[in-house]
Every structure is written in C-alpha cells, then in structure tokens.
Protein backbone atom coordinates (compact mmCIF):
# COMPACT_ATOMS: atom_id res chain seq x y z
CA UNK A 1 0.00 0.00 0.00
CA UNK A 2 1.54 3.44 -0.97
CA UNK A 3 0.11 6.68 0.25
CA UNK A 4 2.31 8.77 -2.10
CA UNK A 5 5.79 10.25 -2.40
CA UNK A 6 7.86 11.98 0.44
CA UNK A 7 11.06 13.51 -0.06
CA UNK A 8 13.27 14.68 3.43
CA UNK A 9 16.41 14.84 4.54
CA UNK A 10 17.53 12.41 7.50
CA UNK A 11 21.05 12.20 9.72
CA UNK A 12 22.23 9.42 10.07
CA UNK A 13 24.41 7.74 12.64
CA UNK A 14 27.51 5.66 11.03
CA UNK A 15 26.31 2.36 11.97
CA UNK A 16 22.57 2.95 10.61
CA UNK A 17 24.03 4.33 7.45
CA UNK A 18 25.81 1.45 6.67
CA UNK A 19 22.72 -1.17 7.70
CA UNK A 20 20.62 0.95 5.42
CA UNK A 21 23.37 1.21 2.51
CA UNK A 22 23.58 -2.43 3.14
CA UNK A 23 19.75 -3.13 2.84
CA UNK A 24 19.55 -0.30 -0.15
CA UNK A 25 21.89 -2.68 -2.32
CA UNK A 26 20.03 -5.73 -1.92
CA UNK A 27 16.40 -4.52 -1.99
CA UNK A 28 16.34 -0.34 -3.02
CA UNK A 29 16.11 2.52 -0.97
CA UNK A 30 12.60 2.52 -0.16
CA UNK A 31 12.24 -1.39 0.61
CA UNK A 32 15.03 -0.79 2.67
CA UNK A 33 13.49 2.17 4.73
CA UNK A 34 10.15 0.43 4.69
CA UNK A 35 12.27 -2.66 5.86
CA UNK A 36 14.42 -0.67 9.38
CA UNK A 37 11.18 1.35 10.21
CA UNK A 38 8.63 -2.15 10.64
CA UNK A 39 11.38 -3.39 12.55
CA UNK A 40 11.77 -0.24 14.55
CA UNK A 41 7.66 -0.49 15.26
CA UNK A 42 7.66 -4.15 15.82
CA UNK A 43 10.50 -4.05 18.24
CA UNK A 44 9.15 -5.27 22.10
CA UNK A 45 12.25 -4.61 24.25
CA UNK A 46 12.95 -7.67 26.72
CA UNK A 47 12.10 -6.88 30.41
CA UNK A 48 15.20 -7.86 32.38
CA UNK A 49 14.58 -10.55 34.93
CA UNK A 50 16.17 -7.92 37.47
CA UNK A 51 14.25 -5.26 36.71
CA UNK A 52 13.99 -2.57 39.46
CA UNK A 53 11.45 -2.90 41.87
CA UNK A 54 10.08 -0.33 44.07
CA UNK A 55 10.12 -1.09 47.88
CA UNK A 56 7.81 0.39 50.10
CA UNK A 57 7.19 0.69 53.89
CA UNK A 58 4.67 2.05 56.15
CA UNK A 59 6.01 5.15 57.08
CA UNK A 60 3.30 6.17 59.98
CA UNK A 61 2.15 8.92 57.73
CA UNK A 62 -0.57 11.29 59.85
CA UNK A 63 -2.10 13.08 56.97
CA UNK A 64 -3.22 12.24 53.85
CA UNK A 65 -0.13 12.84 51.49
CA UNK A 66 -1.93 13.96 48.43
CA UNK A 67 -3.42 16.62 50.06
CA UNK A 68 -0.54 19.10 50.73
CA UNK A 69 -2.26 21.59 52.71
CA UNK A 70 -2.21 18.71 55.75
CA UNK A 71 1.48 18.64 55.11
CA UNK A 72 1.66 22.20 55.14
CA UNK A 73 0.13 22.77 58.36
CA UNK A 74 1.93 19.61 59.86
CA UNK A 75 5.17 21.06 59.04
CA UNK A 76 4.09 24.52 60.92
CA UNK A 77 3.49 22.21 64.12
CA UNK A 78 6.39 22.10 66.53
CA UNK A 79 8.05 18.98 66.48
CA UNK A 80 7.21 16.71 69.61
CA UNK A 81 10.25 16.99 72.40
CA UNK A 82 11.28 20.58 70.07
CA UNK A 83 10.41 23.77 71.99
C-alpha cells in the first residue's frame, strides 16, 4: 500500500548508514526504509529478569499525602520533644 511520495532529509548515525546502505543494495532505498522502520515499530524490548522494583514501607504517615495543605500545616506544628 503506498500513500504517495515523500522527499526529506535524515542524519544518520555511522552504523545505521551502513545497515541501510547495506539493505539499499540488496532490496532499493525505499524497501530498505520500509524494511528498518517495521522493525523499529515491531521491536518489544525484553524486560530484564532484574528489573527494578520499588520497595515500600509504612512510614506512619498522619495526613493524607496527596493533600498538601495537611502537610503544610503539619510542618508549621512544633516537632514533639522541640520547643
């Protein structure tokens, strides 16, 4: 399916140029762009086995956290043992 023509002007880094000159030989320019951009789209990146997870802990909290005006006025409190 073709929607047209498109003309633009693209950098390249060195190792992409020389995949795409590669890929231009054997199949044509536009095959070859057609070719790096589905792969591009279609590429799922692996999720590492180690992949960071967040740790959490109840902290005590007296106020809702979301609702910064409780923190606000919490933080104008004197802390307890403080004069």
């Amino acid at each position: 399916m073709s929607l047209g023509a498109m003309r633009t002007t693209i950098r390249l880094d060195s190792d992409v140029l020389a995949a795409a000159e590669r890929l231009r030989r054997e199949r044509g320019i536009g095959e070859a762009v057609n070719e790096l951009v589905r792969a591009g789209i279609h590429h799922r990146p692996t999720v590492s086995p180690h992949a960071f997870r967040q740790r959490t802990r109840a902290l005590g909290a007296r106020v809702d956290l979301p609702r910064n005006s409780e923190v606000l006025d919490l933080l104008d409190e004197p802390y307890p043992g403080q004069p």
